[in-house]
C-alpha atoms as a PDB file:
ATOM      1  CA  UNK A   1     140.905  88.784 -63.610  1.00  0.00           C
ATOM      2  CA  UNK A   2     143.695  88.685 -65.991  1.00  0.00           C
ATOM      3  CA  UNK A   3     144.450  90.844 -68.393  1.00  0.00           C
ATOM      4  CA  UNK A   4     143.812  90.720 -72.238  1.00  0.00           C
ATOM      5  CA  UNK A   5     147.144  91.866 -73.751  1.00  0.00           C
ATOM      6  CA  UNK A   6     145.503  91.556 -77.471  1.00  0.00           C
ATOM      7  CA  UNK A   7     142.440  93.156 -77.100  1.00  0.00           C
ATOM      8  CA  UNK A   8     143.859  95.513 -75.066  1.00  0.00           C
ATOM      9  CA  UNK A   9     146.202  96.418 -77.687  1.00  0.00           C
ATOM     10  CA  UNK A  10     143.569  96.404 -80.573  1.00  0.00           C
ATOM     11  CA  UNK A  11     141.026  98.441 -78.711  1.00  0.00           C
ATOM     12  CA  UNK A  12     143.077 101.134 -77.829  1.00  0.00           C
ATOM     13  CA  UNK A  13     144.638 101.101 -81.924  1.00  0.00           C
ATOM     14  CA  UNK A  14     141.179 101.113 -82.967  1.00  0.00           C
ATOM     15  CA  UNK A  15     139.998 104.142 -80.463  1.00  0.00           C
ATOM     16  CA  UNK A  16     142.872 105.972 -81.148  1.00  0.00           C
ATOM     17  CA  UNK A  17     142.136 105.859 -84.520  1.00  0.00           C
ATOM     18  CA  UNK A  18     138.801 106.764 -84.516  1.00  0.00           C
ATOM     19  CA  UNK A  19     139.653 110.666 -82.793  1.00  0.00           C
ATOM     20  CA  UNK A  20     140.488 113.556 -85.118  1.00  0.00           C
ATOM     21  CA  UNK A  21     142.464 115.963 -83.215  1.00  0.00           C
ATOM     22  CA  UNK A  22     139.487 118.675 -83.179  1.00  0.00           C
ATOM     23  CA  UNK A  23     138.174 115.795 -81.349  1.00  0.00           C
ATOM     24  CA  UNK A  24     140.278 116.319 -78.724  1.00  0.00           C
ATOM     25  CA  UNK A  25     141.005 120.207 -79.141  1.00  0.00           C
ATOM     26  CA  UNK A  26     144.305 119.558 -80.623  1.00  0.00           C
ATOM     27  CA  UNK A  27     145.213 121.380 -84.238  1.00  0.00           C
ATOM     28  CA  UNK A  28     145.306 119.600 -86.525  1.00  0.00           C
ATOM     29  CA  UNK A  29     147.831 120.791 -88.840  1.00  0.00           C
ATOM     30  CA  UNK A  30     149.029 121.448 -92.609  1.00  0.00           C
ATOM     31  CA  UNK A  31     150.510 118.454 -93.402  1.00  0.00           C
ATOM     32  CA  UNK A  32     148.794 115.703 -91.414  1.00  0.00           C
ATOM     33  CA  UNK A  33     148.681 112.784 -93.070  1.00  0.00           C
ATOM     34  CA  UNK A  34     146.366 110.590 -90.191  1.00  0.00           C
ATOM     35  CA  UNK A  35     142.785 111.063 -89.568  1.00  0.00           C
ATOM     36  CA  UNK A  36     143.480 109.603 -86.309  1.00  0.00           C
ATOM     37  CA  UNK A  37     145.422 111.145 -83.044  1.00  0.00           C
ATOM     38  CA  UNK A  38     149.251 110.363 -82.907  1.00  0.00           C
ATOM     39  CA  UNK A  39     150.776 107.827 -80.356  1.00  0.00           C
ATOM     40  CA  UNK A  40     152.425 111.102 -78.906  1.00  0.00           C
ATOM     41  CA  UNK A  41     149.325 112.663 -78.907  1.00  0.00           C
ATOM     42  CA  UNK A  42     147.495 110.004 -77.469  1.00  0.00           C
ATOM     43  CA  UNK A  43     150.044 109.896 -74.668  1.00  0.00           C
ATOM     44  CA  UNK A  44     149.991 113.147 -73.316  1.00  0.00           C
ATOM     45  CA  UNK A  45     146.019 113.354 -73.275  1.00  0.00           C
ATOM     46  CA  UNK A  46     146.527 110.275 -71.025  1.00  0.00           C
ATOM     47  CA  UNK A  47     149.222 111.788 -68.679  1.00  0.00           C
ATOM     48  CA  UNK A  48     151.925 109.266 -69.433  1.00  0.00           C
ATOM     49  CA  UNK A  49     155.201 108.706 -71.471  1.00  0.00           C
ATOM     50  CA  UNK A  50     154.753 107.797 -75.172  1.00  0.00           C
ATOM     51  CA  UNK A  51     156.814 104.918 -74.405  1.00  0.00           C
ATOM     52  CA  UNK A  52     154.521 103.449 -72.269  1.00  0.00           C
ATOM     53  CA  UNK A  53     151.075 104.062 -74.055  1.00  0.00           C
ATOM     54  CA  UNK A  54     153.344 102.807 -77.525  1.00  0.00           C
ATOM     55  CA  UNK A  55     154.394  99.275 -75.072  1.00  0.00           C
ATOM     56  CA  UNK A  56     150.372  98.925 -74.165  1.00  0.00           C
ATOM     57  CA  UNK A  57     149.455  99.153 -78.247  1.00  0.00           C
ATOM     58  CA  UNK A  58     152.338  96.360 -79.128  1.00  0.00           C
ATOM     59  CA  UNK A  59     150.812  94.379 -76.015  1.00  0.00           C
ATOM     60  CA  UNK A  60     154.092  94.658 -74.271  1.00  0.00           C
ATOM     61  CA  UNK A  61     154.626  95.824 -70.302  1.00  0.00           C
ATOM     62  CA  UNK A  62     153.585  95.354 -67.504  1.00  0.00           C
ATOM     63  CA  UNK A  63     149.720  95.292 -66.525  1.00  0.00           C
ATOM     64  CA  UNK A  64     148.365  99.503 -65.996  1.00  0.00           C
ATOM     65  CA  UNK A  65     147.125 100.267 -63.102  1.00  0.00           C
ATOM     66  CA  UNK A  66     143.752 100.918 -61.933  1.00  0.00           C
ATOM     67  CA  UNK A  67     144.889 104.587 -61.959  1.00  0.00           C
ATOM     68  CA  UNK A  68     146.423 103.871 -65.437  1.00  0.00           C
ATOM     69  CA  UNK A  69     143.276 102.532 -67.096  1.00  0.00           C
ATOM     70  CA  UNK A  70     141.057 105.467 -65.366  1.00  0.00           C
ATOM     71  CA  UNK A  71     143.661 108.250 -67.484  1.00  0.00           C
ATOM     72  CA  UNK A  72     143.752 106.323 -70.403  1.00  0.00           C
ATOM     73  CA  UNK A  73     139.837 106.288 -70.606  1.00  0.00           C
ATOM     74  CA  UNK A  74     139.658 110.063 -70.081  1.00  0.00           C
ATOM     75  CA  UNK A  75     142.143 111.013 -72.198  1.00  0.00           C
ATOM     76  CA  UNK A  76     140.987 109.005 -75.249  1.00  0.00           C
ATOM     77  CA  UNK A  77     137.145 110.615 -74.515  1.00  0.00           C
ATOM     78  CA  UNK A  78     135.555 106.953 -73.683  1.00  0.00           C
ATOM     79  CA  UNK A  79     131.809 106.269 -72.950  1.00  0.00           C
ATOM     80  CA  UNK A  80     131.029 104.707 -69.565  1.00  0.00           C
ATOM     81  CA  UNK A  81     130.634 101.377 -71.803  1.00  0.00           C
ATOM     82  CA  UNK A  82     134.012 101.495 -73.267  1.00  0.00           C
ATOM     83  CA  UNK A  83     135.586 103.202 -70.010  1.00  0.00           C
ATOM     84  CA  UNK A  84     133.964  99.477 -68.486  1.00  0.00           C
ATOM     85  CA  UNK A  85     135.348  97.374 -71.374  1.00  0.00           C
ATOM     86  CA  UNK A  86     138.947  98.873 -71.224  1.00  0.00           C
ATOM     87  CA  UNK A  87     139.045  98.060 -67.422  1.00  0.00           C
ATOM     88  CA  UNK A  88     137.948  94.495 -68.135  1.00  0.00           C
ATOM     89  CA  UNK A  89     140.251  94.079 -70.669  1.00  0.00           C
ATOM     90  CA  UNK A  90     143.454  95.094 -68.413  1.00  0.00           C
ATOM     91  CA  UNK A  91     142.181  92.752 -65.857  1.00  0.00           C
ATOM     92  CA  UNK A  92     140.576  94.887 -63.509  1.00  0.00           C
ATOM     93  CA  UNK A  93     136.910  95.362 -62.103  1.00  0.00           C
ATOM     94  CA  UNK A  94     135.108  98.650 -63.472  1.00  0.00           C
ATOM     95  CA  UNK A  95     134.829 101.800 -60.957  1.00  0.00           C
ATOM     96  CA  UNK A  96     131.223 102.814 -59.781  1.00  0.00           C
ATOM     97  CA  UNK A  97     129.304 104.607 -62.233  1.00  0.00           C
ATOM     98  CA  UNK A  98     127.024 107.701 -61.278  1.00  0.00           C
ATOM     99  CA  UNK A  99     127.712 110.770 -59.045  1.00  0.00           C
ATOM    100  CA  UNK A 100     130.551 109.479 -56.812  1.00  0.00           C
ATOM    101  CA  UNK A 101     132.292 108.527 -60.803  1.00  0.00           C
ATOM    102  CA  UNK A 102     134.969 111.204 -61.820  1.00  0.00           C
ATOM    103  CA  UNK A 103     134.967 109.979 -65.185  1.00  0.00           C
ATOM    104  CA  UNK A 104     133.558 112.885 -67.770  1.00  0.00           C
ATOM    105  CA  UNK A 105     131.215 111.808 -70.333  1.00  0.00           C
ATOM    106  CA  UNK A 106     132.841 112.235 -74.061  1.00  0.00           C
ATOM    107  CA  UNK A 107     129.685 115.341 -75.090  1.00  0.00           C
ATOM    108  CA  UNK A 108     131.132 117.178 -71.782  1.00  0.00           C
ATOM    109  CA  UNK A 109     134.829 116.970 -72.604  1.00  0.00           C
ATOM    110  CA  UNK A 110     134.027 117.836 -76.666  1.00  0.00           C
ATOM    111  CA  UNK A 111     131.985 120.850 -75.045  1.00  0.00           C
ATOM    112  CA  UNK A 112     135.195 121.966 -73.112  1.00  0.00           C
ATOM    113  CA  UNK A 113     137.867 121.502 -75.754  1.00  0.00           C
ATOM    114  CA  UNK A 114     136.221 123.870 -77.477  1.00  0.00           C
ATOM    115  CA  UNK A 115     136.490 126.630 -74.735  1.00  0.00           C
ATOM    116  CA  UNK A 116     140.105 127.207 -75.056  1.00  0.00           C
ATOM    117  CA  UNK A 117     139.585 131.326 -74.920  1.00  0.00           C
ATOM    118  CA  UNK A 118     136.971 131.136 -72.477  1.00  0.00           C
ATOM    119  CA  UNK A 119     137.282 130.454 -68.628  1.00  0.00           C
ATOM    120  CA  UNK A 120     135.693 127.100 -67.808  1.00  0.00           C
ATOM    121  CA  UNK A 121     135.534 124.195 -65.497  1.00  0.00           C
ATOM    122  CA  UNK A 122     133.935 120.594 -64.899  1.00  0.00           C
ATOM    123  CA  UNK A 123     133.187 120.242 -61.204  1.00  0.00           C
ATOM    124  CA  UNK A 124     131.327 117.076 -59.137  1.00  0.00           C
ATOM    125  CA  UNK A 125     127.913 117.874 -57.042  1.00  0.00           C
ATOM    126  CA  UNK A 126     130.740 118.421 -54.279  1.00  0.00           C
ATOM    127  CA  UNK A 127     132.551 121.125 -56.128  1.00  0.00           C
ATOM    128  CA  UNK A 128     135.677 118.934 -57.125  1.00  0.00           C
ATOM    129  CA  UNK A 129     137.013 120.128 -60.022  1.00  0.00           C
ATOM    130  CA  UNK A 130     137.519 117.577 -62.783  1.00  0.00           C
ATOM    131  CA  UNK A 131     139.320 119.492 -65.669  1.00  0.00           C
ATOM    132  CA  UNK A 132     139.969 123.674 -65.746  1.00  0.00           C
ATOM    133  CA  UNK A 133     140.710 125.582 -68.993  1.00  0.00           C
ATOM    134  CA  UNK A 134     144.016 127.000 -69.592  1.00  0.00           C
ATOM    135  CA  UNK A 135     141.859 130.499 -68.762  1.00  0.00           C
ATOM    136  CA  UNK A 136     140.242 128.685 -65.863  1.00  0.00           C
ATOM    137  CA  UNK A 137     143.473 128.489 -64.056  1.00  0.00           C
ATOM    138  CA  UNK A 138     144.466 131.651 -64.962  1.00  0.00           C
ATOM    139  CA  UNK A 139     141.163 132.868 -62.793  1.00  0.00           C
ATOM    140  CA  UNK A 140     141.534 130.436 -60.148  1.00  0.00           C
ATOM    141  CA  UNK A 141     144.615 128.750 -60.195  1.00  0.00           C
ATOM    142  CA  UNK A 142     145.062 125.028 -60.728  1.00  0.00           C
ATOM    143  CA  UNK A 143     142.080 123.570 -58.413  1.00  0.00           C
ATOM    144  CA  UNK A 144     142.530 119.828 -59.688  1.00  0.00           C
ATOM    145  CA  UNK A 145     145.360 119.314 -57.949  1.00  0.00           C
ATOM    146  CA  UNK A 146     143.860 119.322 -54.582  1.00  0.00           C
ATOM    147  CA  UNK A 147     143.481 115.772 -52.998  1.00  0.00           C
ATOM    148  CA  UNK A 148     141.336 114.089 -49.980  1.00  0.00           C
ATOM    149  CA  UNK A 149     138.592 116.306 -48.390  1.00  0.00           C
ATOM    150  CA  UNK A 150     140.073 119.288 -50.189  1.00  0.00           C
ATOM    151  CA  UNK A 151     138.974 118.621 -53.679  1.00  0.00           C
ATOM    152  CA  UNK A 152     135.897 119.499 -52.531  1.00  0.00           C
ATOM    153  CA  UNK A 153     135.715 123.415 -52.739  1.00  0.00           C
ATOM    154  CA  UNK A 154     132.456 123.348 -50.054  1.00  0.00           C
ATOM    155  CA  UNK A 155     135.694 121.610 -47.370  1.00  0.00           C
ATOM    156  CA  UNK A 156     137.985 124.152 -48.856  1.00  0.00           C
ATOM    157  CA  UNK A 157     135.819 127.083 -47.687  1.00  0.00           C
ATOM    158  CA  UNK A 158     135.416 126.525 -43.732  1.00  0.00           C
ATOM    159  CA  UNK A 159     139.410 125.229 -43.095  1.00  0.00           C
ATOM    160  CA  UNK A 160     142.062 127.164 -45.951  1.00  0.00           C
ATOM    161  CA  UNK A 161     141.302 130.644 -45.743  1.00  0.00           C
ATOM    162  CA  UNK A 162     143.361 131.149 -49.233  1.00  0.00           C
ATOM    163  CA  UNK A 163     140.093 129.936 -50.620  1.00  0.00           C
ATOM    164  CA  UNK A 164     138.095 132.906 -49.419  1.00  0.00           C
ATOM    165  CA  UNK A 165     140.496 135.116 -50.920  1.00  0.00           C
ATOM    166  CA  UNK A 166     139.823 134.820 -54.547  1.00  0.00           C
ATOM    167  CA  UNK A 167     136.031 135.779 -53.368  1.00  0.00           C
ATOM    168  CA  UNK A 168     134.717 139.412 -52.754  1.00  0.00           C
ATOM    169  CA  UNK A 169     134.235 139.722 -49.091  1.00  0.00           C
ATOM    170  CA  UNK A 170     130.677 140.663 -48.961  1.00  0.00           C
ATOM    171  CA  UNK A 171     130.396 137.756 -50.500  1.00  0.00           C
ATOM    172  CA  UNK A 172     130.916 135.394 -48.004  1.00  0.00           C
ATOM    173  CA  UNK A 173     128.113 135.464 -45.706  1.00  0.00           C
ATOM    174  CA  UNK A 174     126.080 133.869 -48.672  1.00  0.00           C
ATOM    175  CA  UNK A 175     128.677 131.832 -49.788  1.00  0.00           C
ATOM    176  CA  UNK A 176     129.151 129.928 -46.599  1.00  0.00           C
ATOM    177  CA  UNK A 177     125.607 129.418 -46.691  1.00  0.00           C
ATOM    178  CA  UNK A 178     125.472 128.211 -50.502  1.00  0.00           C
ATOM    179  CA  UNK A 179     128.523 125.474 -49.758  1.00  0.00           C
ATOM    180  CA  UNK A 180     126.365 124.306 -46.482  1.00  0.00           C
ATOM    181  CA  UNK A 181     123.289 124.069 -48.412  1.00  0.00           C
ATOM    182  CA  UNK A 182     124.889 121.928 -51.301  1.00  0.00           C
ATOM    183  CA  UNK A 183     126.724 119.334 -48.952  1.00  0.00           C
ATOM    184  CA  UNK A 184     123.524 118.976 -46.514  1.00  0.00           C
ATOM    185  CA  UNK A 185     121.457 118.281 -49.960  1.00  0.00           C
ATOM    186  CA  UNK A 186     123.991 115.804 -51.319  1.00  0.00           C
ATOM    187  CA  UNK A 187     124.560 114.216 -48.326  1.00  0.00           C
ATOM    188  CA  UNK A 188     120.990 113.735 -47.990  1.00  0.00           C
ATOM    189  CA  UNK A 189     120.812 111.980 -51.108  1.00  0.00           C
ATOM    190  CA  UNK A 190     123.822 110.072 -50.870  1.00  0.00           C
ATOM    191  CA  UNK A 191     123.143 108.808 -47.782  1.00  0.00           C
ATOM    192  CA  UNK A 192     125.694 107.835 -44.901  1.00  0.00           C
ATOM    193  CA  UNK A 193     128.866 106.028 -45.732  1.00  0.00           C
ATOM    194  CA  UNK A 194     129.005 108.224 -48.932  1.00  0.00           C
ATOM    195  CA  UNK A 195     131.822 110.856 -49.569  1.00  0.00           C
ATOM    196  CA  UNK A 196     129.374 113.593 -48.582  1.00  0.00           C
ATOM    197  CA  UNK A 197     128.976 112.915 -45.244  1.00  0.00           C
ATOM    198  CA  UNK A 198     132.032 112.005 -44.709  1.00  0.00           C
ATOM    199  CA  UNK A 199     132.914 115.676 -45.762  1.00  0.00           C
ATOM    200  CA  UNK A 200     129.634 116.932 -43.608  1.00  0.00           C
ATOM    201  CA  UNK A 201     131.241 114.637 -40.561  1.00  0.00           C
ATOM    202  CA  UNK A 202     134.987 116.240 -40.911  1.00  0.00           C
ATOM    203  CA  UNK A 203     133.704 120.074 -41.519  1.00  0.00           C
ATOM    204  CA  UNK A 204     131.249 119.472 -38.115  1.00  0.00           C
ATOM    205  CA  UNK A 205     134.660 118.409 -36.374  1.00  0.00           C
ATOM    206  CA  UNK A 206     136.891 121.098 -37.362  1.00  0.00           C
ATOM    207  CA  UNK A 207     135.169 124.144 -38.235  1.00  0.00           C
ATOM    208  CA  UNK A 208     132.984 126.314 -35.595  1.00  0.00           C
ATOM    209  CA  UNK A 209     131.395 128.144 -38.513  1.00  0.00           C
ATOM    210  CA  UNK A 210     130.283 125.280 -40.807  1.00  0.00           C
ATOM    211  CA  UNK A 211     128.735 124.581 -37.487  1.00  0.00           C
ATOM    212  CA  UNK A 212     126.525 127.194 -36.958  1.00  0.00           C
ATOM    213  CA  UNK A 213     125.457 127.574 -40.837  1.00  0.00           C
ATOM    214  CA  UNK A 214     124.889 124.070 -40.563  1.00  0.00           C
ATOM    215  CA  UNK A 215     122.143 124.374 -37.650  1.00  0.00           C
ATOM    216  CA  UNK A 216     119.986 126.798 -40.013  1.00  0.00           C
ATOM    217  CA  UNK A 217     119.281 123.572 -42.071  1.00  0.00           C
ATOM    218  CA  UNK A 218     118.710 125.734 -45.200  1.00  0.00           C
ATOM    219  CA  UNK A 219     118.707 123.455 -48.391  1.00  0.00           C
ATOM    220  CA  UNK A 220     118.001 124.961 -52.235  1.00  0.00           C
ATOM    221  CA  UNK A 221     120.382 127.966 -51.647  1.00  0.00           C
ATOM    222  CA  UNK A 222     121.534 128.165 -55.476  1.00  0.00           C
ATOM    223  CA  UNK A 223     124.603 129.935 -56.455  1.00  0.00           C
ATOM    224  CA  UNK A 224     123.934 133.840 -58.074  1.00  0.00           C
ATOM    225  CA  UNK A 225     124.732 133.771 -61.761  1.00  0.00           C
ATOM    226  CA  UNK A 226     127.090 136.941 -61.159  1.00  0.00           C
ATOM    227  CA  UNK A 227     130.319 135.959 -59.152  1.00  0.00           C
ATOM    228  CA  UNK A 228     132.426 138.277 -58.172  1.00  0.00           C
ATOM    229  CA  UNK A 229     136.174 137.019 -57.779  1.00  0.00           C
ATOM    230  CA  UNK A 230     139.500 138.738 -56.482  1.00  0.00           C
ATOM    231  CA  UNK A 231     142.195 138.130 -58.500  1.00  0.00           C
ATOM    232  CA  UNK A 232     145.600 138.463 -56.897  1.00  0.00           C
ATOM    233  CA  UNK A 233     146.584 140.721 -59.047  1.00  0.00           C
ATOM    234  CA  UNK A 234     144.122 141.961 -61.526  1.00  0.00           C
ATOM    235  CA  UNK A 235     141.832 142.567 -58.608  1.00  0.00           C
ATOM    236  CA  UNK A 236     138.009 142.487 -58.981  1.00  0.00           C
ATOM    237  CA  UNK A 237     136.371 140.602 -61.976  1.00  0.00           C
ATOM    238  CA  UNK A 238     132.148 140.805 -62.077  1.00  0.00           C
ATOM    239  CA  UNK A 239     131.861 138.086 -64.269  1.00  0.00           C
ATOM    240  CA  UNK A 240     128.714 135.923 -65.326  1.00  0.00           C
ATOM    241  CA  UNK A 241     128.089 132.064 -64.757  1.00  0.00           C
ATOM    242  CA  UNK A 242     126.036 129.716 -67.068  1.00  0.00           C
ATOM    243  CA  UNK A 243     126.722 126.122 -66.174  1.00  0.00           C
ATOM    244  CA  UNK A 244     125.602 123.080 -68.649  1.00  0.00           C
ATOM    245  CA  UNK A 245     124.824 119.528 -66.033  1.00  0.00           C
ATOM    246  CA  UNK A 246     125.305 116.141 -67.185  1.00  0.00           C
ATOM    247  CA  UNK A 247     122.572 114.436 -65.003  1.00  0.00           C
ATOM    248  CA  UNK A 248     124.057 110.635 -65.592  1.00  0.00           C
ATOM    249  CA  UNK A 249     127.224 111.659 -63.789  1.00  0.00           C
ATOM    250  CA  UNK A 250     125.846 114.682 -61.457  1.00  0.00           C
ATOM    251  CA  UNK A 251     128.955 116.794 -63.588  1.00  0.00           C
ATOM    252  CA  UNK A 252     128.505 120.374 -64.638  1.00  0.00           C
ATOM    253  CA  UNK A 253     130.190 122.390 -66.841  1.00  0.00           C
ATOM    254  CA  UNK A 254     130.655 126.000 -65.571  1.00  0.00           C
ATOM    255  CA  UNK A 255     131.719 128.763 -67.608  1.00  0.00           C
ATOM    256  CA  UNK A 256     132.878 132.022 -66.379  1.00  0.00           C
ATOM    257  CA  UNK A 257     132.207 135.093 -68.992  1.00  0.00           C
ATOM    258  CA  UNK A 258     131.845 139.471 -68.298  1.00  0.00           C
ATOM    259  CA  UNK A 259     129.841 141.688 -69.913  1.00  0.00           C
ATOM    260  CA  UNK A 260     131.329 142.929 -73.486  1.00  0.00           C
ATOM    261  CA  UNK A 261     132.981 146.557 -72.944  1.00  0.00           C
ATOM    262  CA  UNK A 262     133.165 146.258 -69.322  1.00  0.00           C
ATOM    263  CA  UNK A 263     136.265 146.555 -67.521  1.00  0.00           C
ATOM    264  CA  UNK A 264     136.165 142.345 -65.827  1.00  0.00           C
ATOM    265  CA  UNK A 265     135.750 141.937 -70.030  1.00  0.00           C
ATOM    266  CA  UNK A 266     138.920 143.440 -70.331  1.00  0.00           C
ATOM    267  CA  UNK A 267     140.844 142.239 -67.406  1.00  0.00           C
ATOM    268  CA  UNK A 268     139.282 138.341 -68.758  1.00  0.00           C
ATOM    269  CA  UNK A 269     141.029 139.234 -72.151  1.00  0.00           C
ATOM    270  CA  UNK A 270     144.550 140.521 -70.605  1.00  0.00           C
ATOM    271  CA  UNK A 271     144.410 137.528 -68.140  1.00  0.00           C
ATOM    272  CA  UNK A 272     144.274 135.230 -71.326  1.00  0.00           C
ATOM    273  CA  UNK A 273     147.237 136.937 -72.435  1.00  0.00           C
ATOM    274  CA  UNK A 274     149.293 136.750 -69.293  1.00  0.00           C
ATOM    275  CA  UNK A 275     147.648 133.155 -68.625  1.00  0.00           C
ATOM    276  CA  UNK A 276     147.990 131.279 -65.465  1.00  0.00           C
ATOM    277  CA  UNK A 277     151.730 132.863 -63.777  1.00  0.00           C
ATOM    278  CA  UNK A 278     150.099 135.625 -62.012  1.00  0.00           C
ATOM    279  CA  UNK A 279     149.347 132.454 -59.613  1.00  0.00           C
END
């Protein structure tokens, strides 16, 4: 395929123009003077220099990457139809929709943007975390930027013990058992070859536990909707979880809150203040 260097150009003018910065959970400013997002803008919700995404408008450059064309579709909120039609138009063959997609629908991301005081993640039906609030890191630290096996936090559990530690010990009995229980199930539905069992085939390798819990074959062990984390150095936060599924992408939107007037309420409130370098 080769790529189309005008509509390429005109597509992403015309999408750009089309978001209003609450779109995107960007201010918006006094003295604005565009409906639409900035070039600048645009750029850094795609992770990339505003050189580059200002070359791709003026159909100058050479042709993104696969990689490219998957950032630029996130960061300018595209459906899975126009996420499809901007890969065609750089010259390259759509990614696989459904559960193995990363790709967050548009109503998900709008969702989050507006979360920015509130702890909150997107995660995959194998616990690979997609996007994090500012808060969200604070809690956890920075879980997108694991890669491989490790994105998934189910892997994470049974071979980097640092994992455990941001979990209340008495805790982890269960939580072994929850992480087992949600690989077996999507691996079951998945099928072999998929990512899944690929991650069920690795953990049976390496880890003597994941072993054992596997054996039980327990399946439909949900997660409690009171978590109790460790920070490193807040300590102990009790704090509740309501999570929001998009069922066309197997995505869900988790969001961490505490009890008004407790003390996790408070320690939520002075993490937001401190933000994410206690980490």
């Amino acid at each position: 395929m080769t790529i189309d260097r005008t509509g390429l150009a005109e597509f992403l003018r015309r999408r750009r123009g089309s978001l209003r910065p609450e779109d995107v959970g960007l201010p918006r400013g006094r003295r604005r003077r565009t409906e639409g997002l900035r070039r600048e803008e645009a750029a850094a919700l795609c992770h990339m220099s505003t050189d580059y995404y200002a070359r791709l408008e003026r159909e100058r450059g050479p042709r993104p990457s696969e990689q490219m064309i998957a950032s630029i579709a996130q960061g300018l909120h595209l459906s899975l139809d126009e996420r499809d039609h901007l890969f065609r138009l750089a010259g390259h063959n759509p990614p696989t929709r459904g559960a193995v997609s990363d790709h967050i629908s548009p109503g998900l991301l709008r969702v989050l943007d507006r979360l920015d005081d509130t702890a909150a993640e997107i995660v995959t039906e194998l616990g690979e975390t997609l996007r994090q609030t500012a808060l969200g890191v604070a809690l956890t630290g920075d879980t997108t930027r694991y890669t491989g096996p490790a994105r998934s936090i189910g892997y994470r559990w049974f071979t980097d013990p640092a994992t455990r530690q941001l979990y209340a010990p008495e805790d982890h009995p269960f939580l072994a058992r929850m992480f087992t229980s949600m690989l077996r199930e999507a691996a079951t539905l998945r099928g072999p070859g998929s990512r899944a069992a690929h991650l069920v085939d690795l953990l049976l390798a390496r880890s003597e536990e994941f072993r054992a819990v596997w054996d039980e074959h327990e399946v439909g062990v949900r997660p409690d909707e009171v978590k109790h984390f460790v920070h490193p150095e807040l300590g102990p936060l009790e704090l509740n979880c309501q999570g929001l599924v998009d069922p066309g992408q197997g995505h869900a939107l988790l969001v961490y809150t505490a009890v008004p007037g407790s003390e996790s309420h408070e320690k939520l409130r002075l993490l937001s203040v401190i933000g994410p370098t206690l980490l």
